[in-house]
N, C-alpha and C. Protein backbone atom coordinates (compact mmCIF):
# COMPACT_ATOMS: atom_id res chain seq x y z
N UNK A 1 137.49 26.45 85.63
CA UNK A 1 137.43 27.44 84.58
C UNK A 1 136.02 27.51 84.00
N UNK A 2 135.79 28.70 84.14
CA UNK A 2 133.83 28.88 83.31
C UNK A 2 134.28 28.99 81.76
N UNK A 3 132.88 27.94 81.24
CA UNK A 3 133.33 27.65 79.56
C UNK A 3 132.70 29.16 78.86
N UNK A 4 133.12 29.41 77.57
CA UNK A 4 132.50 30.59 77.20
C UNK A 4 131.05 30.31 76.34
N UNK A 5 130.08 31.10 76.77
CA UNK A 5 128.89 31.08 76.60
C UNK A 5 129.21 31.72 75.03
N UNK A 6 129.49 32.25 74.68
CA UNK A 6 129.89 32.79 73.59
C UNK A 6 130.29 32.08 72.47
N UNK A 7 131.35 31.32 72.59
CA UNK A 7 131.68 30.15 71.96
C UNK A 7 131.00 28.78 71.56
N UNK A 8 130.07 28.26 72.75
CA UNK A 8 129.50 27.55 72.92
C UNK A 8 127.66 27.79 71.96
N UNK A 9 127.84 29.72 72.33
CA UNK A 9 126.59 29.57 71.17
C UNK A 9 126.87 29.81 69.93
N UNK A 10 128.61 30.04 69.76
CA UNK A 10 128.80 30.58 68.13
C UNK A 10 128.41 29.40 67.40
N UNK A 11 128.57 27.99 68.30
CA UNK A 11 129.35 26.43 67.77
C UNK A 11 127.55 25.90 67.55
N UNK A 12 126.88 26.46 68.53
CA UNK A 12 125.50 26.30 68.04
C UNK A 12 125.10 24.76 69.12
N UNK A 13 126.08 24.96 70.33
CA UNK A 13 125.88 23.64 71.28
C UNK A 13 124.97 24.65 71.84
N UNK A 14 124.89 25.55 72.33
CA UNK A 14 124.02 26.33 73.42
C UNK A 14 123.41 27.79 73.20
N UNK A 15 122.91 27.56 72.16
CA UNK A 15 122.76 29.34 71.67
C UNK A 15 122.09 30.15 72.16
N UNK A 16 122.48 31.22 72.48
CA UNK A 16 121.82 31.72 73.54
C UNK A 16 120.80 32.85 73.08
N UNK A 17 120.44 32.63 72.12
CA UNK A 17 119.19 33.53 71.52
C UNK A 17 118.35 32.56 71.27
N UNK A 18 116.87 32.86 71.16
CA UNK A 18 115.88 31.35 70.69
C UNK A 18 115.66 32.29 69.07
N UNK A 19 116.04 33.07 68.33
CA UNK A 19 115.80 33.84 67.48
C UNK A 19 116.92 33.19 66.49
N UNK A 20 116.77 33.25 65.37
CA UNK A 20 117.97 32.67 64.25
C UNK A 20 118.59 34.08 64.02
N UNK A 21 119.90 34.00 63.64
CA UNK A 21 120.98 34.85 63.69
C UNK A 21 120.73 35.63 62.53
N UNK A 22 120.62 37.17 62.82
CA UNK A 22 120.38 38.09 62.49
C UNK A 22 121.37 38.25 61.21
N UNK A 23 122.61 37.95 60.93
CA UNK A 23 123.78 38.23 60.71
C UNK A 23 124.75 37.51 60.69
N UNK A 24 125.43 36.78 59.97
CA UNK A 24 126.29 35.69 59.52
C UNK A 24 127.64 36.32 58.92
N UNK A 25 128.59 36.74 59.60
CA UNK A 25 129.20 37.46 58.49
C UNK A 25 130.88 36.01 58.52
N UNK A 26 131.64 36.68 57.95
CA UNK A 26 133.00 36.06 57.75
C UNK A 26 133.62 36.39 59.24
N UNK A 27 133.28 37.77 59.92
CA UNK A 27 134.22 37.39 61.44
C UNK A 27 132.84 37.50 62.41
N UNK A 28 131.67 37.87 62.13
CA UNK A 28 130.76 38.46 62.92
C UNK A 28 129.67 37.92 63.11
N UNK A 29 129.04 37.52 64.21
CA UNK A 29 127.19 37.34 63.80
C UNK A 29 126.63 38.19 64.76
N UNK A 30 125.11 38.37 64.54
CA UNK A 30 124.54 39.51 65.01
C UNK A 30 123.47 38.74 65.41
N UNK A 31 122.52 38.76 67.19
CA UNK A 31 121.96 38.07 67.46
C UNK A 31 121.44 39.06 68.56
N UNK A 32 119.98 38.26 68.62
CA UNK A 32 118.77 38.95 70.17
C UNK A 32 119.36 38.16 70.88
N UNK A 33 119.78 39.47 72.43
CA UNK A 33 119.87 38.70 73.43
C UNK A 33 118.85 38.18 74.26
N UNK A 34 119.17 37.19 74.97
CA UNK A 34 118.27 36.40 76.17
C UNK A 34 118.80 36.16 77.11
N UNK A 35 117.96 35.78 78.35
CA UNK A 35 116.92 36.51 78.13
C UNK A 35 116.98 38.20 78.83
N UNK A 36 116.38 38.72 77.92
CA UNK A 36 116.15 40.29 78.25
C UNK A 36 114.99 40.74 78.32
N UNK A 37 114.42 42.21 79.00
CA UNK A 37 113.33 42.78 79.21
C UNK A 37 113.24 43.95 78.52
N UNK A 38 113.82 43.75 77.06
CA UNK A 38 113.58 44.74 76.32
C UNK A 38 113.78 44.31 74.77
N UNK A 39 112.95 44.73 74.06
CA UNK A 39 112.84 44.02 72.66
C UNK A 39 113.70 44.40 71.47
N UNK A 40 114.38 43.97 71.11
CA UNK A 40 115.62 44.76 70.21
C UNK A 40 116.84 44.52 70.95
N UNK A 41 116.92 44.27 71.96
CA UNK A 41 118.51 43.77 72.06
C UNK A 41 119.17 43.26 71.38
N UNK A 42 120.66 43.65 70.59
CA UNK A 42 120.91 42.74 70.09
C UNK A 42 122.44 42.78 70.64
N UNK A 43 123.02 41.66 69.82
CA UNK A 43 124.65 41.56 70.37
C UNK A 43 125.15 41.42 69.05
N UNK A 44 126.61 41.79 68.96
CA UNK A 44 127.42 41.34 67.63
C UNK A 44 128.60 40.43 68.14
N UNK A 45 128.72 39.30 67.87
CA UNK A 45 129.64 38.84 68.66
C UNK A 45 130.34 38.15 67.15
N UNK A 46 131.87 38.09 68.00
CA UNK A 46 132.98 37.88 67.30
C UNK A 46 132.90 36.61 67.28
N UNK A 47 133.58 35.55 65.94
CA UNK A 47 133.18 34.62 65.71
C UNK A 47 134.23 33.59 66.29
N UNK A 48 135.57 34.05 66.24
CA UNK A 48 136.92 33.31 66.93
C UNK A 48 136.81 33.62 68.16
N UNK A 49 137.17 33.38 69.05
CA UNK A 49 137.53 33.41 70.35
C UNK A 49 138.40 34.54 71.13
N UNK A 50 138.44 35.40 71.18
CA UNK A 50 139.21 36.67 72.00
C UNK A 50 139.16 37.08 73.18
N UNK A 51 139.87 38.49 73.77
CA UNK A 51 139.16 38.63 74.75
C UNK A 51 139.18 40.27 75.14
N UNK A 52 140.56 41.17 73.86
CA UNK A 52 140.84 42.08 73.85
C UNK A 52 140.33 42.64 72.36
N UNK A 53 139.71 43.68 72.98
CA UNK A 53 139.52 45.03 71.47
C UNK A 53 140.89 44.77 70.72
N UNK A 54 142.25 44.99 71.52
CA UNK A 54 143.69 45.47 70.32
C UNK A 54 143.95 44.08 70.07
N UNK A 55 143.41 43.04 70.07
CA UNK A 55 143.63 41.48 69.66
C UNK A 55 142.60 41.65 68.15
N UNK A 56 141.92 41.98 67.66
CA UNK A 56 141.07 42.63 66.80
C UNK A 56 142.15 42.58 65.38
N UNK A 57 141.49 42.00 64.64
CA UNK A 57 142.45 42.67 63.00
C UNK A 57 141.82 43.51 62.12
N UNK A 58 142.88 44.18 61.05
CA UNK A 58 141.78 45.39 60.45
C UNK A 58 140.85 44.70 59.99
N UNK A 59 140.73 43.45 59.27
CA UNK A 59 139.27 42.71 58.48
C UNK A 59 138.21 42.49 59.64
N UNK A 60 138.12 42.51 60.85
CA UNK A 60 137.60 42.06 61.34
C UNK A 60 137.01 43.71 62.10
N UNK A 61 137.86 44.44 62.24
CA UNK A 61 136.92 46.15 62.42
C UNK A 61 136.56 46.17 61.55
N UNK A 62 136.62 46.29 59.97
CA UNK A 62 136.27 46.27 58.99
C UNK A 62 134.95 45.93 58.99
N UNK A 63 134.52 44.93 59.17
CA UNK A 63 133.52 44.35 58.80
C UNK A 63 132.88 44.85 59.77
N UNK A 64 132.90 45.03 61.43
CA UNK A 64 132.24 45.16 62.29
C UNK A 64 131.60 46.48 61.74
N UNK A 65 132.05 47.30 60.94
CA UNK A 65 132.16 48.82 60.91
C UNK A 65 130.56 48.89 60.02
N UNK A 66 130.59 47.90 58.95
CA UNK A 66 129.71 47.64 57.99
C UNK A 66 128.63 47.12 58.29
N UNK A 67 128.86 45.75 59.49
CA UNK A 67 127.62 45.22 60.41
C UNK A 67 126.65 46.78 61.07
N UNK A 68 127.83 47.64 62.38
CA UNK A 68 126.84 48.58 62.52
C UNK A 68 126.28 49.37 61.44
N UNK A 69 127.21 49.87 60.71
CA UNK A 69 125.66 50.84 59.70
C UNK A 69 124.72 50.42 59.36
N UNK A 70 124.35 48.76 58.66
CA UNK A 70 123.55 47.89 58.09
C UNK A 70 122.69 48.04 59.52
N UNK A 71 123.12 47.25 60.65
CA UNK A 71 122.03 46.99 61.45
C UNK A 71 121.80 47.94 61.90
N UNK A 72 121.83 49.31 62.00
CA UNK A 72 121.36 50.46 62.83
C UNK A 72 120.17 50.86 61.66
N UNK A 73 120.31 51.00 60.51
CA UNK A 73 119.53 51.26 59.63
C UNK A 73 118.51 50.09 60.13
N UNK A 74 118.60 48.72 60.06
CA UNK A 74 117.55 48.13 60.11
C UNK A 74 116.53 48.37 61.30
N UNK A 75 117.36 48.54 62.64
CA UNK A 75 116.82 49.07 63.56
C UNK A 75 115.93 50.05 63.51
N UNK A 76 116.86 51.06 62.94
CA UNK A 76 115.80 52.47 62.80
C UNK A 76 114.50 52.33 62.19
N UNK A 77 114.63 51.31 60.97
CA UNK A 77 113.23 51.12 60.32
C UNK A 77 112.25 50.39 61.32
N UNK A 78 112.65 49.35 61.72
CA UNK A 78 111.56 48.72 62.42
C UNK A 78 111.74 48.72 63.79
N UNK A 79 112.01 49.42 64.62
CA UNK A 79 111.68 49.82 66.23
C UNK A 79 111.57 51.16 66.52
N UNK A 80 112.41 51.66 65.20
CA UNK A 80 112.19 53.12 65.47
C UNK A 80 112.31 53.83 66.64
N UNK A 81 113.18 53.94 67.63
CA UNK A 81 114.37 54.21 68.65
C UNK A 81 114.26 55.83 68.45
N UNK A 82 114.52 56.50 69.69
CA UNK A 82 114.94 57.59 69.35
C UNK A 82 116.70 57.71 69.51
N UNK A 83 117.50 57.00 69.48
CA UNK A 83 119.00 56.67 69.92
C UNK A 83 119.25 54.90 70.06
N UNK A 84 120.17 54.90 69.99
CA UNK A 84 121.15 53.46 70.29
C UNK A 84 122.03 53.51 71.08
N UNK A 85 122.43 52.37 71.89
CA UNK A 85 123.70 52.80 72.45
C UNK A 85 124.40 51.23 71.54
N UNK A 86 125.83 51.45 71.83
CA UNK A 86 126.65 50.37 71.27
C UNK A 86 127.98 50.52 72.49
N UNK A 87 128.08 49.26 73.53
CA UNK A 87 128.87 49.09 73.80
C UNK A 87 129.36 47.71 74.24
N UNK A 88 131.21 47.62 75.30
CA UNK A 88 131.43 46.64 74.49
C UNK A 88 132.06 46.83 76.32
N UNK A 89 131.90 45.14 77.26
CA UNK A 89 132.52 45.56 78.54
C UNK A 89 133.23 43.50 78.24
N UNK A 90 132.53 42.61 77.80
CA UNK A 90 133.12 41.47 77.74
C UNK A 90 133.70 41.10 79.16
N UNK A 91 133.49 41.38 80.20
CA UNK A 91 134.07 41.15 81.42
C UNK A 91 132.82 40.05 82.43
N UNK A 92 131.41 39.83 81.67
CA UNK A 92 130.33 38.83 82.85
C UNK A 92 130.91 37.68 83.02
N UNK A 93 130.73 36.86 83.59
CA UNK A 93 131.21 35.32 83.93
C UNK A 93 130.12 34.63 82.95
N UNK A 94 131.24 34.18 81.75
CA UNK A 94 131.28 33.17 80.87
C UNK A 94 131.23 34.24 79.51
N UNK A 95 131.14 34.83 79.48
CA UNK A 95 131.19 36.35 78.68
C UNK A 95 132.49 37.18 78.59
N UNK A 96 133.74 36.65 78.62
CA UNK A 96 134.49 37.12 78.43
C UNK A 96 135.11 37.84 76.77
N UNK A 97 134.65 36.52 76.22
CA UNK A 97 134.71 36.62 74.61
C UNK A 97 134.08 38.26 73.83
N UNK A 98 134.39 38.64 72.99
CA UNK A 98 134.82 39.98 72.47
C UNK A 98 132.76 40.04 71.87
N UNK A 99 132.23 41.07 72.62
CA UNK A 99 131.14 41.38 71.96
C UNK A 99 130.57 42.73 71.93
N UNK A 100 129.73 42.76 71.28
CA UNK A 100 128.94 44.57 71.72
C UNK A 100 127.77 44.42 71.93
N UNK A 101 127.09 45.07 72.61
CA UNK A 101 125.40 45.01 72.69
C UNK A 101 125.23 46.99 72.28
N UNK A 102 124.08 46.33 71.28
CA UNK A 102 123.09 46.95 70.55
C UNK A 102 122.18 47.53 71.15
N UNK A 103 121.90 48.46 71.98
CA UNK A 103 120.89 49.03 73.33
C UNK A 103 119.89 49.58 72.56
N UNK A 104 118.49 49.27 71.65
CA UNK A 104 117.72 50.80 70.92
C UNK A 104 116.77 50.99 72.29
N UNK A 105 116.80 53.03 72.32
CA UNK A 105 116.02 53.12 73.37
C UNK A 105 114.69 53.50 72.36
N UNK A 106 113.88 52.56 72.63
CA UNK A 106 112.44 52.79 71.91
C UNK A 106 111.28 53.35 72.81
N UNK A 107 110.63 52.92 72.78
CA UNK A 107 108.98 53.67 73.07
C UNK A 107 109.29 52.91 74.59
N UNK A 108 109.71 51.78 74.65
CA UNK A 108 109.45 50.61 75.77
C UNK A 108 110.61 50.88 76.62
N UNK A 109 111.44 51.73 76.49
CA UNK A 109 112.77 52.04 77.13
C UNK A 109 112.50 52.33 78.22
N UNK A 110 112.39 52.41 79.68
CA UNK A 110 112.35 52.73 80.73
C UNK A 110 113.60 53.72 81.15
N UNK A 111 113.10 55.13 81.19
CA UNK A 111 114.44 55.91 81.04
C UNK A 111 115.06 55.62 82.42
N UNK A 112 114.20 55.03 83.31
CA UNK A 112 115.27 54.82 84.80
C UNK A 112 116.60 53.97 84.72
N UNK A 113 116.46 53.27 83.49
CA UNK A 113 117.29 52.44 82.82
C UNK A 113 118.95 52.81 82.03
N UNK A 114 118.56 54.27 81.65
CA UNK A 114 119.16 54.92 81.17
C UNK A 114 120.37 54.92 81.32
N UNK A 115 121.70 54.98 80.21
CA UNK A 115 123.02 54.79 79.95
C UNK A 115 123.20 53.54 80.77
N UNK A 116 124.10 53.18 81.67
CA UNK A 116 124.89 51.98 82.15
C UNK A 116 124.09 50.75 82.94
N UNK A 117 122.70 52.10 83.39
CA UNK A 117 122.06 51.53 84.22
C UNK A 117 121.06 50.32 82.86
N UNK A 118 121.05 50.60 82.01
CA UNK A 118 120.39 49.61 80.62
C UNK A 118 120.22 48.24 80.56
N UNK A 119 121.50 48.06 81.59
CA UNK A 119 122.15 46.71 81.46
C UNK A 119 121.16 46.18 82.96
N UNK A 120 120.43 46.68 83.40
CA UNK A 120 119.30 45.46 84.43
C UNK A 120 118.50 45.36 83.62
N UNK A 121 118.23 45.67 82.11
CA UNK A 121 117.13 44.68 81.40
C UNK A 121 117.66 43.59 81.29
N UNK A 122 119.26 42.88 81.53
CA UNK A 122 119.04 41.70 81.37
C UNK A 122 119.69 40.95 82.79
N UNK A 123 118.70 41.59 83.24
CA UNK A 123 119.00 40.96 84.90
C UNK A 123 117.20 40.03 84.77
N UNK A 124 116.89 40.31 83.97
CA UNK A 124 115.66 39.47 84.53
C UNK A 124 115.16 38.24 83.93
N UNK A 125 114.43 37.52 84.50
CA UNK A 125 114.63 35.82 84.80
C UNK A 125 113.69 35.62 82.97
N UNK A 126 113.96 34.19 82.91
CA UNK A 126 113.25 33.92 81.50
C UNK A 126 111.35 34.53 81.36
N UNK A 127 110.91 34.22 82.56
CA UNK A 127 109.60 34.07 82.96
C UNK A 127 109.20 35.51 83.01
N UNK A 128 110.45 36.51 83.37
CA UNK A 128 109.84 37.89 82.88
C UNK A 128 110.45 38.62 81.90
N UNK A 129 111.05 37.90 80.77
CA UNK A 129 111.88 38.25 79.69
C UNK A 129 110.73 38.57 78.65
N UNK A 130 111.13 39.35 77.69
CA UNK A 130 110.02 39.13 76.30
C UNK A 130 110.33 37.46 75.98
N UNK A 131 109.36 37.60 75.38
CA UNK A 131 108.70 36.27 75.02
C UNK A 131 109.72 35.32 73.79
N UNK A 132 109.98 34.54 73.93
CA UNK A 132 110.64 34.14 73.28
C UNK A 132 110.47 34.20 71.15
N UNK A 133 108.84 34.00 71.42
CA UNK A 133 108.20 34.32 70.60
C UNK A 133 108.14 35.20 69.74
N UNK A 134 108.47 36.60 70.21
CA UNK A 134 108.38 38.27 69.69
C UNK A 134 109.87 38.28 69.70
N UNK A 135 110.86 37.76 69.79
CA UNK A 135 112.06 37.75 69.43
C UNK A 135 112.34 37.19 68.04
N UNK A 136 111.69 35.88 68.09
CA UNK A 136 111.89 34.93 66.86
C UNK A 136 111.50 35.75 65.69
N UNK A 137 110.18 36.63 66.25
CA UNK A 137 109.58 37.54 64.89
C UNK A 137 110.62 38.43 64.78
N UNK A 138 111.25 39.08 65.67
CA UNK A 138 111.77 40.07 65.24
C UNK A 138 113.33 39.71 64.94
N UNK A 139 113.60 38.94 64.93
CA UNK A 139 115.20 38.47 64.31
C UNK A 139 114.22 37.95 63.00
N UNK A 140 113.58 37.28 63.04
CA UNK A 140 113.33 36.87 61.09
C UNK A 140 112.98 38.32 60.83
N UNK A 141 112.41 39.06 61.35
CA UNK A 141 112.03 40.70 60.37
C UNK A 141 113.27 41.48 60.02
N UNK A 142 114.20 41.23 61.19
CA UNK A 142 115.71 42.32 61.30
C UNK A 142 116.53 41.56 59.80
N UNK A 143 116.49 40.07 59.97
CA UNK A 143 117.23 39.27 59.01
C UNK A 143 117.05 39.73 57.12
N UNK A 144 115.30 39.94 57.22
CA UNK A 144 115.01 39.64 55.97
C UNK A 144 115.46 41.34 55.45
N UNK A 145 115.45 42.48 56.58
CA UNK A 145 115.56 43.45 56.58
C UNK A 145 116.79 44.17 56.18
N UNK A 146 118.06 43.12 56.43
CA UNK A 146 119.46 43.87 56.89
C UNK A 146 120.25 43.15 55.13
N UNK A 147 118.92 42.17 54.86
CA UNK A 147 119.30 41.71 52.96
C UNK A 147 118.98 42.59 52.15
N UNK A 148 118.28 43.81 52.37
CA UNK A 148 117.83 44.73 51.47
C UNK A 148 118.96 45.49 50.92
């Protein structure tokens, strides 16, 4: 059985962002993925363990509902995107657990990338990922941003 990567970084044994968590909520945290080849990725991942959208309670859409407006606003201010995408497939190996990724298509967007195809920015290896570095800045900027 593959353990969930998800779980394992909610618990903070293996976290899979090098960036501190964007977003702390009561069912939710909000985090840069890694590694990726595009800056602003983010994920919202559910804090219990799931694996279905209709397994979901109203407090917990609830809140998700409030996470996106907050973080799309923060987005918009500082990457300034012409669009977002927000979706939710939870089906990779060790990724089963209930999440969404945060897609902003910014200046750096490679439109060959475009809709489903988005998802080979994180086909690529650490060594050609953004920098671990320009993540860390930009989860402390999104963080101090999404308190306003």
């Amino acid at each position: 059985m593959t353990k969930c990567l998800s779980c394992l970084s909610n618990t903070g044994e293996r976290r899979i962002s090098p960036g501190e968590q964007i977003y702390n909520g009561s069912y939710w945290v909000v985090e840069h993925a890694y590694p990726t080849g595009l800056l602003g990725w983010l994920v919202i991942v559910l804090k219990r363990h799931t694996e279905a959208l209709h397994d979901l309670t109203k407090e917990e859409w609830s809140e998700f509902a409030e996470i996106n407006y907050s973080i799309m606003k923060c987005i918009k201010k500082v990457l300034k995107p012409k669009k977002e995408y927000l979706c939710c497939f939870s089906e990779g190996k060790g990724f089963k657990h209930i999440h969404f990724h945060i897609i902003p298509k910014t200046r750096a967007f490679d439109e060959i990338y475009s809709s489903s195809r988005s998802f080979m920015y994180l086909k690529v290896s650490e060594r050609n990922s953004i920098s671990k570095e320009k993540i860390v800045q930009l989860c402390s900027k999104l963080k101090l941003e999404i308190k306003k």
